[in-house]
Structures are given as C-alpha cells and as structure tokens.
C-alpha atoms as a PDB file:
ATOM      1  CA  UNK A   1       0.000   0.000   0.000  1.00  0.00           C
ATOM      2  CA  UNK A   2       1.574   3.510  -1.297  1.00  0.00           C
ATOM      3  CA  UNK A   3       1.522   6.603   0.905  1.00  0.00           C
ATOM      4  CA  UNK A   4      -1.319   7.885  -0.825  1.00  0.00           C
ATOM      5  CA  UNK A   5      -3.704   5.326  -0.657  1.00  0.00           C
ATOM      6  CA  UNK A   6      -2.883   5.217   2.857  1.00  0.00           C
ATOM      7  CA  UNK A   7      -3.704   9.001   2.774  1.00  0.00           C
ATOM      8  CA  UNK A   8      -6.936   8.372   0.746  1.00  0.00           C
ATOM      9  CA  UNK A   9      -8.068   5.694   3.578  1.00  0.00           C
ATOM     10  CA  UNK A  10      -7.202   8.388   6.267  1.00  0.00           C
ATOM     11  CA  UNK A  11      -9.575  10.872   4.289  1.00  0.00           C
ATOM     12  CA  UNK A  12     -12.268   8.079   4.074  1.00  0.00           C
ATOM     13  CA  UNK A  13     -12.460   7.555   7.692  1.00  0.00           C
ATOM     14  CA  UNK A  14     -12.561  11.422   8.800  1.00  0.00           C
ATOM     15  CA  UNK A  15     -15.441  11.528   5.992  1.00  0.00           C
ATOM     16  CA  UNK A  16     -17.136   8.161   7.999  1.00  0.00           C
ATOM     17  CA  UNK A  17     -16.387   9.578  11.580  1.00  0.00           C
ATOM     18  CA  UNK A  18     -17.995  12.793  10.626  1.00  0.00           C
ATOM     19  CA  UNK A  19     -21.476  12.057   9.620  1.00  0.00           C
ATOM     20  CA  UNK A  20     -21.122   8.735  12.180  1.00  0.00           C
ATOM     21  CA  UNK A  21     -20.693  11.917  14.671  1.00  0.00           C
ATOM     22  CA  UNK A  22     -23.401  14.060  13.455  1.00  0.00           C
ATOM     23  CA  UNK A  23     -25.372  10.902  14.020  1.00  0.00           C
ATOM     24  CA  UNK A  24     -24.112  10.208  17.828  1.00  0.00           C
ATOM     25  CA  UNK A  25     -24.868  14.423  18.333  1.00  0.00           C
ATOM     26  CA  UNK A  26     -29.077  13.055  17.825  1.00  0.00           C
ATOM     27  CA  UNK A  27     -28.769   9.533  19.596  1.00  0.00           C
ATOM     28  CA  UNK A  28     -30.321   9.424  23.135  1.00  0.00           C
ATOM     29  CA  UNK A  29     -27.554   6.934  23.764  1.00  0.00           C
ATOM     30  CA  UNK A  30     -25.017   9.333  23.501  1.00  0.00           C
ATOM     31  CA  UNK A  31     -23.498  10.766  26.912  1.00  0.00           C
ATOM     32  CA  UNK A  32     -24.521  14.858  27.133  1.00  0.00           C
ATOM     33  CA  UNK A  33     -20.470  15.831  26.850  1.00  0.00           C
ATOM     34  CA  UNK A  34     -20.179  13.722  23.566  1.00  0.00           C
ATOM     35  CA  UNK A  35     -23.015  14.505  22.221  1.00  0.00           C
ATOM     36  CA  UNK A  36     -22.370  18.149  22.645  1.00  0.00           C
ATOM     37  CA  UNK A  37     -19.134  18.031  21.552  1.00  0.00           C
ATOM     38  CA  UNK A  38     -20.014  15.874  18.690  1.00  0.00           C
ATOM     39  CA  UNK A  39     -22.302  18.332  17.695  1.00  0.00           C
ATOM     40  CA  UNK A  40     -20.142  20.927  17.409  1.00  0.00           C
ATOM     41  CA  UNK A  41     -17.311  18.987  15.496  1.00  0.00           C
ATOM     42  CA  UNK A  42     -20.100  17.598  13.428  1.00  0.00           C
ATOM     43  CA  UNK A  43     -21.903  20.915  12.294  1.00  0.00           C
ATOM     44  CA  UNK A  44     -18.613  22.544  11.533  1.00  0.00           C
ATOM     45  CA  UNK A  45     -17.054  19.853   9.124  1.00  0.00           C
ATOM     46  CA  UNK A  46     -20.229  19.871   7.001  1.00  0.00           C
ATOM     47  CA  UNK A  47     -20.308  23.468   7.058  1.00  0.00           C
ATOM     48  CA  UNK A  48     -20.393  24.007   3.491  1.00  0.00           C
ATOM     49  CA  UNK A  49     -17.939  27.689   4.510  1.00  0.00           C
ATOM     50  CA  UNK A  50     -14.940  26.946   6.472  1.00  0.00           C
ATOM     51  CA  UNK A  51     -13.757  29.294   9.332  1.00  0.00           C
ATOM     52  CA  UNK A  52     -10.692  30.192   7.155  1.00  0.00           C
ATOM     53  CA  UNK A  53     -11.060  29.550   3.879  1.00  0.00           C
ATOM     54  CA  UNK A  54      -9.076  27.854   2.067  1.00  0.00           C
ATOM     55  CA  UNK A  55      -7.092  31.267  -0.359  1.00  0.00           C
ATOM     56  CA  UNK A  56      -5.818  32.125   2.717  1.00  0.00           C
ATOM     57  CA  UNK A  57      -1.868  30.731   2.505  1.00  0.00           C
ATOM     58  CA  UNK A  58      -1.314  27.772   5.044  1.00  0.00           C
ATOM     59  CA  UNK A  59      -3.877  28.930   7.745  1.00  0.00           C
ATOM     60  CA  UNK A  60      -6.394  28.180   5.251  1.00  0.00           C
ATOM     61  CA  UNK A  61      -5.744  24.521   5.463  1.00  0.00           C
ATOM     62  CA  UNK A  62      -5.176  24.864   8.820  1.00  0.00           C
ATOM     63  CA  UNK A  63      -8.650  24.067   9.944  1.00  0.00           C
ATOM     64  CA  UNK A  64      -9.294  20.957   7.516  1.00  0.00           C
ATOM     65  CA  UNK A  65      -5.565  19.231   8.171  1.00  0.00           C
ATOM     66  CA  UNK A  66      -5.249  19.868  11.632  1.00  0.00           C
ATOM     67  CA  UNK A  67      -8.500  21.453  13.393  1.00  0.00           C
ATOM     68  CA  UNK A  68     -11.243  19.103  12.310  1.00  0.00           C
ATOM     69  CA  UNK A  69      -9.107  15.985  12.663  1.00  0.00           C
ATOM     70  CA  UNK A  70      -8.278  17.041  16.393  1.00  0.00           C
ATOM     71  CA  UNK A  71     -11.959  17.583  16.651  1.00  0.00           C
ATOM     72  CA  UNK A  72     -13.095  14.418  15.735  1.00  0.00           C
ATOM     73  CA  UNK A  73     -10.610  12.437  17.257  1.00  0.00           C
ATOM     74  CA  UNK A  74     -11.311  14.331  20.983  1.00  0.00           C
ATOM     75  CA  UNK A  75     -15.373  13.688  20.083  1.00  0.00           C
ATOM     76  CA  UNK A  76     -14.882   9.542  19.174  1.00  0.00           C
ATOM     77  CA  UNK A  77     -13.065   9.763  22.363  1.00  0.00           C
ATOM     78  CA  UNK A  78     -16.052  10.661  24.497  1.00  0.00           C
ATOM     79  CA  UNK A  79     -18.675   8.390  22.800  1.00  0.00           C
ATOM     80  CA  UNK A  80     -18.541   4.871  24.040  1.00  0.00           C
ATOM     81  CA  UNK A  81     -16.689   2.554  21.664  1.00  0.00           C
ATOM     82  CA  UNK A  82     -19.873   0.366  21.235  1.00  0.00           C
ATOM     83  CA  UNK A  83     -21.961   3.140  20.039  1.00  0.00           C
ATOM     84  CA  UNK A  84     -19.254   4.893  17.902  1.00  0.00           C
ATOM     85  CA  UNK A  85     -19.281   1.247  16.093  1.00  0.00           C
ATOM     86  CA  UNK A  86     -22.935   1.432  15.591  1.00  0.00           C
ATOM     87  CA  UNK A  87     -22.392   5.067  14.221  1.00  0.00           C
ATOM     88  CA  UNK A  88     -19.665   4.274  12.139  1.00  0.00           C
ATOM     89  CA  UNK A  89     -21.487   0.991  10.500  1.00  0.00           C
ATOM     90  CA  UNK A  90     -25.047   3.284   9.886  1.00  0.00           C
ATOM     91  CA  UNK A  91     -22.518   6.247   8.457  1.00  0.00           C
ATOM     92  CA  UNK A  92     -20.957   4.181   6.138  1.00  0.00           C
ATOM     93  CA  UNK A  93     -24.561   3.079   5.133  1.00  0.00           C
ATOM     94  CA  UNK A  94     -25.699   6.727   4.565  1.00  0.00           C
ATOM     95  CA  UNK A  95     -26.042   7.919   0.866  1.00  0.00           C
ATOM     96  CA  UNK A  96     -26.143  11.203   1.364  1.00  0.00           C
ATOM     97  CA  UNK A  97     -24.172  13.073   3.148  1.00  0.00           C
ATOM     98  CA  UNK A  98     -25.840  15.928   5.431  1.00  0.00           C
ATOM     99  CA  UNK A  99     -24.997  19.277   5.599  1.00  0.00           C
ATOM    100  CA  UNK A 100     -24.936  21.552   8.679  1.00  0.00           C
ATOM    101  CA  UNK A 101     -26.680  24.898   8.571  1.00  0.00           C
ATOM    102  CA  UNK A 102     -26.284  25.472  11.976  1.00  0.00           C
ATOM    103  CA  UNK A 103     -22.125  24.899  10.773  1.00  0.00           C
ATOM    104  CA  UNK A 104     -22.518  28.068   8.202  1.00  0.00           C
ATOM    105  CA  UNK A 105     -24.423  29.805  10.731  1.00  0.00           C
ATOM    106  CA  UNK A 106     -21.571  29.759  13.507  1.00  0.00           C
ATOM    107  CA  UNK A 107     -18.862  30.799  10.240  1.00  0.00           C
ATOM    108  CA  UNK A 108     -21.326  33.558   9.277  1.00  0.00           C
ATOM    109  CA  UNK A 109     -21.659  34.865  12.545  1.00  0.00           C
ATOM    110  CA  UNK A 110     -18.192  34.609  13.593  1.00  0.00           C
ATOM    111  CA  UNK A 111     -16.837  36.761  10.434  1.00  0.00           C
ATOM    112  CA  UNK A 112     -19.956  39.213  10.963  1.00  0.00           C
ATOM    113  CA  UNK A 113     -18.587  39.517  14.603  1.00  0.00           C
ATOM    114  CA  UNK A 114     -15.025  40.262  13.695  1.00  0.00           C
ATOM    115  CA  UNK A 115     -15.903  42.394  10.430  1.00  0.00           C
ATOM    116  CA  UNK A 116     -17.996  44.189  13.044  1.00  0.00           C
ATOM    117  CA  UNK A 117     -15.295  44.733  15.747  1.00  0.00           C
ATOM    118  CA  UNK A 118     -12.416  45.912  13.225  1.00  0.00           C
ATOM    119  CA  UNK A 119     -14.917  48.298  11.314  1.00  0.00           C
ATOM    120  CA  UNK A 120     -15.704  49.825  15.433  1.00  0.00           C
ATOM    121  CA  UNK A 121     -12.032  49.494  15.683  1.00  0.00           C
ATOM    122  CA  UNK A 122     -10.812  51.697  12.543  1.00  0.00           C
ATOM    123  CA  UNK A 123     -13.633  53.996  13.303  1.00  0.00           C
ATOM    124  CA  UNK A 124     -12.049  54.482  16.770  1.00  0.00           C
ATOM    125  CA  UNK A 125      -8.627  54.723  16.115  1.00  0.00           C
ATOM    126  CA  UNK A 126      -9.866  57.332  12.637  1.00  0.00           C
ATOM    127  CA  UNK A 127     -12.005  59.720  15.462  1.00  0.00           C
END
C-alpha cells in the first residue's frame, strides 16, 4: 500500500467519523459531553464555509488538516466505543451526506462579529 492510498483511507475515515458523529450528536444513547461536543465537530465539518477559507496561505488549510481531525478524534473519544461502532457501520450506510446549517451559521456569525469589531475598531482609532 503507497503513501497515498494510505492518505486516501485516512480521508475516508474522517469523511465516515464525521457524519457517524453528526449521528451520535441526535442519539439518546449518547453521553450529554459527547453529544455536545459531537455536535459541534459535526456541524462545523459539514459546514459548506470553512472558518478560514481555504485562499488564505497555510492557515487556510489549517482548519481541515489539523483542526477538524483534532476535533473528531477528541469527540470519538467521548462516545462509548460500542456506540461509535454502531455510528460508524449506519454512516458508512448513509447515501447522502448531510450538511450543517447550523455549521454556516456559527462561520457567518463569527466573520460578521469580527468584520464588526475591526470596522468599530478603525472607526475608533480614525475619530
């Protein structure tokens, strides 16, 4: 097996654990700290805006290489392994993938929030 099928596999997995998670974030099964936090790692991978996108140089990657990964792997962690089995078996079962408004939401109001507090900024530091 080449590096980059080993890379490829890596990338199918984080694609598997992420909807398996956005499932565990709606199971009644799922403890209130992983379900939570699988929420939150769920909603923003299937943002369909990242948090930096992607034409920014290096940080722009930042978030998909290092952020989500970290993400997941602290979520899986907190869902019991039996479950996150169940998860991963009914994600890899999905056909569609979903997609997380409440994801774009969080982006949208995050750079509304900073676009905000620079434009207060300049206007303070102009007057």
């Amino acid at each position: 097996m080449s590096a980059l099928d080993d890379v490829k596999a890596w990338a199918r997995a984080i694609k598997r654990d992420v909807v398996a998670l956005w499932i565990a974030a709606r199971d009644g099964r799922t403890p209130t700290a992983a379900k939570v936090t699988a929420a939150a790692v769920a909603a923003y991978a299937l943002s369909p805006i990242d948090l930096i996108p992607d034409f920014i140089p290096v940080l722009g990657y930042l978030d998909d290489l290092m952020i989500v990964p970290l993400g997941i792997m602290l979520a899986v962690s907190l869902v019991p392994t039996h479950l996150m089995a169940e998860f991963r078996t009914a994600a890899e079962h999905r056909v569609v993938r979903p997609v997380s408004r409440a994801g774009l939401a969080f982006v949208v109001i995050v750079w509304s929030g900073a676009t905000v507090a620079i434009a207060v900024w300049i206007w303070q530091a102009a007057f």
